[in-house]
C-alpha atoms as a PDB file:
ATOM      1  CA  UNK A   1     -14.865   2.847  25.480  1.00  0.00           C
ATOM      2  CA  UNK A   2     -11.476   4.146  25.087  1.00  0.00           C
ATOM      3  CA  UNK A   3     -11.498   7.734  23.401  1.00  0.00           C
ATOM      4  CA  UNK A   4      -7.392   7.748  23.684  1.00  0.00           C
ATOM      5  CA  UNK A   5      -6.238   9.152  20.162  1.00  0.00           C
ATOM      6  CA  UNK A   6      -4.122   6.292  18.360  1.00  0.00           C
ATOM      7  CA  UNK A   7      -0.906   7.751  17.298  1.00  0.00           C
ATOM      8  CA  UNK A   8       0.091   7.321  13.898  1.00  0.00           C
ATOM      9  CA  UNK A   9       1.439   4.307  12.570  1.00  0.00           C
ATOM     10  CA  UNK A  10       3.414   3.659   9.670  1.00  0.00           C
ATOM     11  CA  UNK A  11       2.365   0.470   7.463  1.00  0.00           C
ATOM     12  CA  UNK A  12       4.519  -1.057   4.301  1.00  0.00           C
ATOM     13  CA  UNK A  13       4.140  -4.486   2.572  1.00  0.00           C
ATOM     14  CA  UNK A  14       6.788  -6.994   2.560  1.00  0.00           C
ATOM     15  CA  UNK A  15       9.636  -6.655  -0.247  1.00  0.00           C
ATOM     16  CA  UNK A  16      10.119  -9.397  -2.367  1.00  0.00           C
ATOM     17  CA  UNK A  17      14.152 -10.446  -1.805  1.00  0.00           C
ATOM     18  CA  UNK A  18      15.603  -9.303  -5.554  1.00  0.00           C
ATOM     19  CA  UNK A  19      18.649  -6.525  -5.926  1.00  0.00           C
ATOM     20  CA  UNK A  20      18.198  -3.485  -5.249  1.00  0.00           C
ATOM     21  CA  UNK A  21      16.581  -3.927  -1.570  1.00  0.00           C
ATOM     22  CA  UNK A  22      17.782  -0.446  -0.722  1.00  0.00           C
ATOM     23  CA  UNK A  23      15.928   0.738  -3.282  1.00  0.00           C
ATOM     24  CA  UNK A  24      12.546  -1.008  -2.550  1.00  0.00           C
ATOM     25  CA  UNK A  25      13.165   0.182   1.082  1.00  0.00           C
ATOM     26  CA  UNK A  26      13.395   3.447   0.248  1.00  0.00           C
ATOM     27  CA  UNK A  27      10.371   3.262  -1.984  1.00  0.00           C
ATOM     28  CA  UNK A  28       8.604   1.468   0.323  1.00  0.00           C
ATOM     29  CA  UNK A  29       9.210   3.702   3.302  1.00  0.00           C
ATOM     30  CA  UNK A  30       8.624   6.565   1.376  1.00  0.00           C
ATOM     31  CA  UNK A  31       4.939   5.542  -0.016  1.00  0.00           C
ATOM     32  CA  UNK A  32       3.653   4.715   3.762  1.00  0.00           C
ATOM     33  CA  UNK A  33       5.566   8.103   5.221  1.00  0.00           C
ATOM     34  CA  UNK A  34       3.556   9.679   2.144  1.00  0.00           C
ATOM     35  CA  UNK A  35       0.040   7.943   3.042  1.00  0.00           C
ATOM     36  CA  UNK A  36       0.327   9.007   6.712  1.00  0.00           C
ATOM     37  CA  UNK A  37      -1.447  12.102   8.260  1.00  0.00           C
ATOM     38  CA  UNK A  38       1.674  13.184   9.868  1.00  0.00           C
ATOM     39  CA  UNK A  39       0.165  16.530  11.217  1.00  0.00           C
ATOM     40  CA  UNK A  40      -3.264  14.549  12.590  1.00  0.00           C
ATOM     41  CA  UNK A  41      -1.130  14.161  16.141  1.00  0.00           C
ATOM     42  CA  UNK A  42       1.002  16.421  18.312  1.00  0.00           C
ATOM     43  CA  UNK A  43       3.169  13.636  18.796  1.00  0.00           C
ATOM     44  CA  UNK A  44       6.572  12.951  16.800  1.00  0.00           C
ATOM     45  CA  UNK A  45       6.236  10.101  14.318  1.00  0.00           C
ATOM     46  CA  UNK A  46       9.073   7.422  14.923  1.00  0.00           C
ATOM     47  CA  UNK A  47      10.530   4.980  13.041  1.00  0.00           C
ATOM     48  CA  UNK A  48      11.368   1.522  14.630  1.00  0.00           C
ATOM     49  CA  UNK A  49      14.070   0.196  12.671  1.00  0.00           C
ATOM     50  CA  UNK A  50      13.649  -3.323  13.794  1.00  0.00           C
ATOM     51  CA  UNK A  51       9.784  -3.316  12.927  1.00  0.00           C
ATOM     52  CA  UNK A  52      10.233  -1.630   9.746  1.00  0.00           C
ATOM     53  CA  UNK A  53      12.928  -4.858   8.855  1.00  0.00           C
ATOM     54  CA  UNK A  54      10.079  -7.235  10.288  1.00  0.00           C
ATOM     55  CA  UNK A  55       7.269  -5.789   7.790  1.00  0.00           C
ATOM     56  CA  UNK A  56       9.616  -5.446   5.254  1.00  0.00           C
ATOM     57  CA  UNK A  57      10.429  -8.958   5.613  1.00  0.00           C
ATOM     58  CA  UNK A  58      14.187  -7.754   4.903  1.00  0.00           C
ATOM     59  CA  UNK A  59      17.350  -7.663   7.263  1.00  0.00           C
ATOM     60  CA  UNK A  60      18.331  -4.042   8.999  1.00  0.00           C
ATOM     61  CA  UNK A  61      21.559  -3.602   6.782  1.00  0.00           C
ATOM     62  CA  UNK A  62      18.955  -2.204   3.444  1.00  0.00           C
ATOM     63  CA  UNK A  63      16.466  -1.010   5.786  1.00  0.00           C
ATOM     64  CA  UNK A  64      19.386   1.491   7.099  1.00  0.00           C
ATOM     65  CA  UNK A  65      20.825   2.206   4.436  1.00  0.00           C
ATOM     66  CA  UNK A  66      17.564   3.264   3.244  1.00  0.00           C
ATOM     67  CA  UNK A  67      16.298   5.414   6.324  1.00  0.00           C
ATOM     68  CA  UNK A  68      19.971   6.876   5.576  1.00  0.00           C
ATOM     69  CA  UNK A  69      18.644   8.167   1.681  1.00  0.00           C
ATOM     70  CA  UNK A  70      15.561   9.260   3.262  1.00  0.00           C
ATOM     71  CA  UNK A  71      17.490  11.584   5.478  1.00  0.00           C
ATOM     72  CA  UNK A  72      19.384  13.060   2.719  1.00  0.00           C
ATOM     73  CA  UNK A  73      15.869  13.560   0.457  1.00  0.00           C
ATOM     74  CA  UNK A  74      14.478  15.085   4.152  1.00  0.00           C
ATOM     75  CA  UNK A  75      11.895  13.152   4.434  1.00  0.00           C
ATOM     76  CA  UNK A  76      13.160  11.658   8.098  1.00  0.00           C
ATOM     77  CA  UNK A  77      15.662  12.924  10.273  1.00  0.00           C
ATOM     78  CA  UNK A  78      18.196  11.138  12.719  1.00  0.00           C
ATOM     79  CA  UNK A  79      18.069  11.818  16.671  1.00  0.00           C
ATOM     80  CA  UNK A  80      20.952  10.973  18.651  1.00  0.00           C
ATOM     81  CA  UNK A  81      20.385   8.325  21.287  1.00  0.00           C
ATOM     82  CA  UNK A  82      16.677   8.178  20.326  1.00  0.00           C
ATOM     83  CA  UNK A  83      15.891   7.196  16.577  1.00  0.00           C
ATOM     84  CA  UNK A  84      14.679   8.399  13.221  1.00  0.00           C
ATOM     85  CA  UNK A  85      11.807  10.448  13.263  1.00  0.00           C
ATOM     86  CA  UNK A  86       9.505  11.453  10.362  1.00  0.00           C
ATOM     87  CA  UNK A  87      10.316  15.508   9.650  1.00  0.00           C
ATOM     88  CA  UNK A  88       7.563  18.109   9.936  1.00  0.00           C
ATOM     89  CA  UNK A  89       7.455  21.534   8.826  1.00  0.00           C
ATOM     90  CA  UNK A  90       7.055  24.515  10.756  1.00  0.00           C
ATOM     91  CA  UNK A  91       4.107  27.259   9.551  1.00  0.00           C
ATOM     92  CA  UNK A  92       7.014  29.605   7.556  1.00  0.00           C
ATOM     93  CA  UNK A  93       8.032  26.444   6.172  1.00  0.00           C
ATOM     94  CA  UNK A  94       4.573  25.209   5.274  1.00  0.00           C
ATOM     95  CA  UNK A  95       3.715  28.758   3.520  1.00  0.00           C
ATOM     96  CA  UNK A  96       6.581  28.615   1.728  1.00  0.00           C
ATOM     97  CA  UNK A  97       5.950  24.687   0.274  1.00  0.00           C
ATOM     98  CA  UNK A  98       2.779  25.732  -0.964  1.00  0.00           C
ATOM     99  CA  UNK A  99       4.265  29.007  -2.365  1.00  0.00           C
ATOM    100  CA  UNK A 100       6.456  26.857  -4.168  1.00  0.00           C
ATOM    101  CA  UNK A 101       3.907  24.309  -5.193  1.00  0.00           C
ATOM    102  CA  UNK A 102       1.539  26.983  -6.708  1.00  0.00           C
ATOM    103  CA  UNK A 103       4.096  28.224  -8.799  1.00  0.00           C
ATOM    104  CA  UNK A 104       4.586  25.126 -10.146  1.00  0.00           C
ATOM    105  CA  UNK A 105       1.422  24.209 -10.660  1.00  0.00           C
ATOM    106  CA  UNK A 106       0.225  27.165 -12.356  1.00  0.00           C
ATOM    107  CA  UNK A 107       2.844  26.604 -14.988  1.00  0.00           C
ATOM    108  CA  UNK A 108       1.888  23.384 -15.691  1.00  0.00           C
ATOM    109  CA  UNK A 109      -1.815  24.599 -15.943  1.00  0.00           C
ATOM    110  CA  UNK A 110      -0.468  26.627 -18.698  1.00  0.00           C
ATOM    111  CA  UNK A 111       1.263  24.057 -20.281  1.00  0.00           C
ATOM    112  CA  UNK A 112      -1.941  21.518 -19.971  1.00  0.00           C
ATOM    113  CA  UNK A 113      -4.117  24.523 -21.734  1.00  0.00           C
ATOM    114  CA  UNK A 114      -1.595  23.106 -25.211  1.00  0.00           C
ATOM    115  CA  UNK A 115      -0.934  19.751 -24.260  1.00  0.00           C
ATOM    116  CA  UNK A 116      -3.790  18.275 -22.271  1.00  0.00           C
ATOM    117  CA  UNK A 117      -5.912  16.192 -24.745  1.00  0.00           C
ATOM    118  CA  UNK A 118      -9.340  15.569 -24.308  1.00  0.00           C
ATOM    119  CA  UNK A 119      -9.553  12.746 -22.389  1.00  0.00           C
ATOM    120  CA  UNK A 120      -7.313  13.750 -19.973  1.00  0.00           C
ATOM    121  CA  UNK A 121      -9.548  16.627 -19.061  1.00  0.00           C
ATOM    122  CA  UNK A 122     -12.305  14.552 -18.822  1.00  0.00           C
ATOM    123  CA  UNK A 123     -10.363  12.281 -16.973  1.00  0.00           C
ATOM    124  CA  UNK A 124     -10.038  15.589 -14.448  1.00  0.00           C
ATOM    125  CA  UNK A 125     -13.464  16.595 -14.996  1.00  0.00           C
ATOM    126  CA  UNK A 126     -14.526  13.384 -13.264  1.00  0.00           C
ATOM    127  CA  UNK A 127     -11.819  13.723 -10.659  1.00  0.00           C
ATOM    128  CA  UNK A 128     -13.221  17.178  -9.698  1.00  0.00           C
ATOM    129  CA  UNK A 129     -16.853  16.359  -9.479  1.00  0.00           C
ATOM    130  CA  UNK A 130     -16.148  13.828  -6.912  1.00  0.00           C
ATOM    131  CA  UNK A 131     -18.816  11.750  -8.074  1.00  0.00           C
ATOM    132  CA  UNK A 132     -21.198  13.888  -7.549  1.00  0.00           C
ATOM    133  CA  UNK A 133     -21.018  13.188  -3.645  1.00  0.00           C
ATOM    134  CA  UNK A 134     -20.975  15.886  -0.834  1.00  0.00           C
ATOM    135  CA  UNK A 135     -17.255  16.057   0.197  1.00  0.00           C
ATOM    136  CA  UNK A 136     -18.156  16.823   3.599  1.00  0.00           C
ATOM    137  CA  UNK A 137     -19.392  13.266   4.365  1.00  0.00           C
ATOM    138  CA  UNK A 138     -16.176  11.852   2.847  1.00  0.00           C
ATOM    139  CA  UNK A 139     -13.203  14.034   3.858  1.00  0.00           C
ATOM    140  CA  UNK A 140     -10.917  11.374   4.218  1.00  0.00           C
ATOM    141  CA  UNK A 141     -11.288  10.106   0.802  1.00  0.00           C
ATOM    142  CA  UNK A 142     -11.902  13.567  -0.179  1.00  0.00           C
ATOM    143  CA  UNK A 143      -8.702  14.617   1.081  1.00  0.00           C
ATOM    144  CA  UNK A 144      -7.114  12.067  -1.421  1.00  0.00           C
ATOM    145  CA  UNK A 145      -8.582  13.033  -4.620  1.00  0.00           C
ATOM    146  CA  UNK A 146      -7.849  16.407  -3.605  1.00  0.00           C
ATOM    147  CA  UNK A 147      -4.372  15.049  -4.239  1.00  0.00           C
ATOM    148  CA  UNK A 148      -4.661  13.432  -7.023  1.00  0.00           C
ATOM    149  CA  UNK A 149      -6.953  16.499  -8.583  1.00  0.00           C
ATOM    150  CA  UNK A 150      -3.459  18.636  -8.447  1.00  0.00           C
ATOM    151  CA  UNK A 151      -1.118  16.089  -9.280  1.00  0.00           C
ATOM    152  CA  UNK A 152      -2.879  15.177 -12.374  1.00  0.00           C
ATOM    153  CA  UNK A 153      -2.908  19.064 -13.456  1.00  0.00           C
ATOM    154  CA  UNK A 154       1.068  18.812 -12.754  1.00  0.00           C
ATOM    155  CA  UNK A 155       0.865  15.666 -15.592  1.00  0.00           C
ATOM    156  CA  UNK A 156      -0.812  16.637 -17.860  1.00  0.00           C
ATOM    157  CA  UNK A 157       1.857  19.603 -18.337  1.00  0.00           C
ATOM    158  CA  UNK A 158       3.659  16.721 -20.061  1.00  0.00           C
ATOM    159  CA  UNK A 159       7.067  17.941 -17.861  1.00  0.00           C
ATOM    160  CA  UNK A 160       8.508  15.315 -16.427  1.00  0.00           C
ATOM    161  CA  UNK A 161      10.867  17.465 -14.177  1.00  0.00           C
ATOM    162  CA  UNK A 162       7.893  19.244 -12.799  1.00  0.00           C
ATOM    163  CA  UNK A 163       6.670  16.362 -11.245  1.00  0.00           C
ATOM    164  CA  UNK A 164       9.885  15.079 -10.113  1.00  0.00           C
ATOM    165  CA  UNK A 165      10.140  18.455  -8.232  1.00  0.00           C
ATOM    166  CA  UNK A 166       6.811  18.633  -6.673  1.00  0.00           C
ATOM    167  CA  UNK A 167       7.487  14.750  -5.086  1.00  0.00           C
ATOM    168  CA  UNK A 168       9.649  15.674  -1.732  1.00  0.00           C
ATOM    169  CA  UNK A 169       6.631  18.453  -1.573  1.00  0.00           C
ATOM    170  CA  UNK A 170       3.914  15.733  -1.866  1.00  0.00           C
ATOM    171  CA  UNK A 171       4.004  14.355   1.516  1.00  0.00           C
ATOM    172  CA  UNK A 172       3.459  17.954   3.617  1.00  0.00           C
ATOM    173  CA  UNK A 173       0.865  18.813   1.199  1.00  0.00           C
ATOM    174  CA  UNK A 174      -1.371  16.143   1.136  1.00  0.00           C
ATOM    175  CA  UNK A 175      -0.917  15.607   5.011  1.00  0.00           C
ATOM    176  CA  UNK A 176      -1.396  19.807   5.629  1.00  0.00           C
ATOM    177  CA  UNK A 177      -4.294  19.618   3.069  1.00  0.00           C
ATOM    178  CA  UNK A 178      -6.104  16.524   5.015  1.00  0.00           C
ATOM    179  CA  UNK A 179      -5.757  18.793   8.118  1.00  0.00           C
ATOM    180  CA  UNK A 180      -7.385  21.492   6.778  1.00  0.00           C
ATOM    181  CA  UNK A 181      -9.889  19.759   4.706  1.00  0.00           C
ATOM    182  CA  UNK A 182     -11.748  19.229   7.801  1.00  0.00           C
ATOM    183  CA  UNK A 183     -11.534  22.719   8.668  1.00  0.00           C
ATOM    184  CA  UNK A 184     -14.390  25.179   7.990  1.00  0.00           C
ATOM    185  CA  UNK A 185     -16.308  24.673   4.817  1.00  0.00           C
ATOM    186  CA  UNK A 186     -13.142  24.141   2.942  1.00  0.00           C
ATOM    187  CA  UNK A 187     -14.223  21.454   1.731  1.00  0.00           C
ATOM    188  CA  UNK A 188     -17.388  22.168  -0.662  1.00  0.00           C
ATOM    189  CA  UNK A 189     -15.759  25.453  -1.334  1.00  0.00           C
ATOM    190  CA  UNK A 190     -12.390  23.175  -3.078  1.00  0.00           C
ATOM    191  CA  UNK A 191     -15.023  21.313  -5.225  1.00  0.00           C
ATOM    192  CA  UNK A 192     -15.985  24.616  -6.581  1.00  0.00           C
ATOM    193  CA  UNK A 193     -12.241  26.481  -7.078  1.00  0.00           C
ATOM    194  CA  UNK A 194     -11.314  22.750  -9.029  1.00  0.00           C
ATOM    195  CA  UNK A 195     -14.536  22.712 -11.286  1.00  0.00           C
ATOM    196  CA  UNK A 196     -13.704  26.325 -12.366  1.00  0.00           C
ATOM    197  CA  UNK A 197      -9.959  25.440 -12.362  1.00  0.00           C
ATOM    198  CA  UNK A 198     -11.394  22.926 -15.066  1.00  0.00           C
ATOM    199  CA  UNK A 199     -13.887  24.908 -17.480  1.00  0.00           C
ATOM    200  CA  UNK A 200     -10.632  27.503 -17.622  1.00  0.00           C
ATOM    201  CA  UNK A 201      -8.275  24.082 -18.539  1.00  0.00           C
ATOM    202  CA  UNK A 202     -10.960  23.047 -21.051  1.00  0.00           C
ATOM    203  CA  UNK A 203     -11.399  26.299 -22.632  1.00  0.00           C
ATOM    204  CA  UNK A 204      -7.329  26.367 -23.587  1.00  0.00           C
ATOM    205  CA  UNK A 205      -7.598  29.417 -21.448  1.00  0.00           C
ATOM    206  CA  UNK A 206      -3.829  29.520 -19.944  1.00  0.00           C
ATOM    207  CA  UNK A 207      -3.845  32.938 -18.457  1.00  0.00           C
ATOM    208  CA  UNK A 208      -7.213  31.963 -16.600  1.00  0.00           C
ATOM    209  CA  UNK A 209      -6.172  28.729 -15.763  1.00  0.00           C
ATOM    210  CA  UNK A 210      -2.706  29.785 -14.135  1.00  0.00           C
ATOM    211  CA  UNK A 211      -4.610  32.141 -12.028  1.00  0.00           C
ATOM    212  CA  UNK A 212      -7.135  30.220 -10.769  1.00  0.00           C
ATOM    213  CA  UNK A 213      -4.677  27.301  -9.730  1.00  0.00           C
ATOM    214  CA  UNK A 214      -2.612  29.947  -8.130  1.00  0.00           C
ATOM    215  CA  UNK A 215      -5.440  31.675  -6.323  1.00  0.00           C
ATOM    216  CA  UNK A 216      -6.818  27.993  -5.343  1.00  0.00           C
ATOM    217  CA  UNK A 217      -3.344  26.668  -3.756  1.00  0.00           C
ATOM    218  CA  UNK A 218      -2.230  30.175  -2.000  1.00  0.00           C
ATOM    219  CA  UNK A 219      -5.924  29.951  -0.456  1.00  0.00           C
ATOM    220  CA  UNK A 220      -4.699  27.041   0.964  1.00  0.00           C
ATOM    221  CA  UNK A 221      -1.221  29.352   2.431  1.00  0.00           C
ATOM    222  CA  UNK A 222      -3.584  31.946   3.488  1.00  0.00           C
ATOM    223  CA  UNK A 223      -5.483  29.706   5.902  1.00  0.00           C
ATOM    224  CA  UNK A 224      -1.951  28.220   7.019  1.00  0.00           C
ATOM    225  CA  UNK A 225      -1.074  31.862   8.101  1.00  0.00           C
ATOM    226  CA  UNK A 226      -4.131  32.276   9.967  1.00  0.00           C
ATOM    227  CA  UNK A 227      -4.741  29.250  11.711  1.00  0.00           C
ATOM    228  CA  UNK A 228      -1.378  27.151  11.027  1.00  0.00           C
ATOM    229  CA  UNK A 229       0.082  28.002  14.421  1.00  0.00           C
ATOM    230  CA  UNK A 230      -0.394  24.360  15.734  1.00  0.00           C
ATOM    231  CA  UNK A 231       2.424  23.329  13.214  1.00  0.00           C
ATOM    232  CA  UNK A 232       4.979  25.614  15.122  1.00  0.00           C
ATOM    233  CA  UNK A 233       3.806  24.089  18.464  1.00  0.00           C
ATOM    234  CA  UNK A 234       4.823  20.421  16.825  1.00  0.00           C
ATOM    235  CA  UNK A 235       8.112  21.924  16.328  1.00  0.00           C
ATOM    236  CA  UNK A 236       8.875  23.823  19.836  1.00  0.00           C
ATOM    237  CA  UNK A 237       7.521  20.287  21.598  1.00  0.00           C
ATOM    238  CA  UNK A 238       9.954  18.501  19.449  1.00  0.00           C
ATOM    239  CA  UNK A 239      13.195  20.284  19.760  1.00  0.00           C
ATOM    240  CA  UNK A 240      12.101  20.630  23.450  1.00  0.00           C
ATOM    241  CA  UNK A 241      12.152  16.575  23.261  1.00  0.00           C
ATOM    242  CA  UNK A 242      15.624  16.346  21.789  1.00  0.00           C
ATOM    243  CA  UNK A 243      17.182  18.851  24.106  1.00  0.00           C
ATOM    244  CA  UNK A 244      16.476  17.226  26.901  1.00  0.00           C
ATOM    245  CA  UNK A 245      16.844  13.419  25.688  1.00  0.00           C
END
């Protein structure tokens, strides 16, 4: 049997031909980048221009023209004489993402404490308990609702702009966070940080419930500065790729 580690590979639906097709490229792109586990592989995530048009089922000129806004947003950058590649962050970079992210979200865990109503936070309840199931046995889907655990805190704030800010995070932190998931007993140990994030968010607590968000997510920075190293070997194997292409 072949043990060789499959390198990641990006997969998108065909667009339906309509205006706009920069648009849906963009879109497009951007949800598969967003679904991949870009940190799972030391290797640099490329984008094949032609195959992305193929599985698109659109010509290059949108598909272009999209990789183009993704550039600008950061989500990919362009290489010279060897393609567009998907962008990773370095460990400062990573720290300071989630720095940034737990700000955020332990504003809008204030801001849920007046706004939330009750069946959003039994909506969250549910999300937290992970159906009751050990997350250890499921860290892939784990890793998911992990996601959608914080991102629902961020909505129920009722701030639209707070969620349009955390989006160009999105992608490092779900892909770091399905890294680390795996690492340790972080797993189990989130259940329990998200169930007390939620008695604080049901008890209109907002001091309690900003804390414990913020305590939960710079957890996550903490572990990055221990053990994150690996993302600053990604980088120095990268830029040693592009100075010698």
């Amino acid at each position: 049997m072949d043990d060789t580690p499959q390198l990641p590979q990006i997969k998108v639906e065909p667009l339906e031909a309509s205006v706009g097709l920069r648009r849906l490229a963009t879109d497009a792109i951007k949800h598969a980048i967003t679904n991949m586990d870009i940190y799972d592989h030391p290797e640099e995530v490329r984008l094949d221009e032609r195959q992305l048009s193929r599985d698109l089922g659109v010509s290059r000129t949108p598909i272009r023209e999209a990789l183009s806004l993704l550039e600008q947003e950061g989500f990919v950058r362009s290489v010279p004489r060897r393609g567009i590649y998907v962008v990773r962050k370095n460990k400062r970079e990573m720290i300071e993402m989630i720095t940034v992210w737990s700000a955020i979200e332990a504003m809008a865990a204030r801001l849920a404490c007046e706004r939330a109503t009750p069946e959003e936070l039994s909506e969250l309840r549910a999300i937290a308990e992970f159906r009751k199931q050990n997350p250890a046995t499921h860290i892939s889907e784990y890793s998911q609702t992990n996601m959608i655990f914080h991102k629902t805190i961020i909505r129920m704030s009722g701030c639209v702009l707070m969620s349009e800010l955390v989006e160009n995070l999105f992608i490092h932190m779900r892909a770091i966070r399905s890294v680390t998931m795996r690492q340790g007993d972080r797993a189990q140990r989130s259940i329990v940080d998200h169930m007390n994030i939620v008695a604080a968010l049901e008890a209109r607590d907002a001091d309690l419930a900003a804390r414990r968000v913020r305590e939960h997510t710079l957890g996550l920075a903490a572990h990055i500065e221990k053990y994150g190293d690996f993302l600053d070997q990604f980088q120095s194997t990268e830029t040693r790729k592009r100075r010698y292409a």
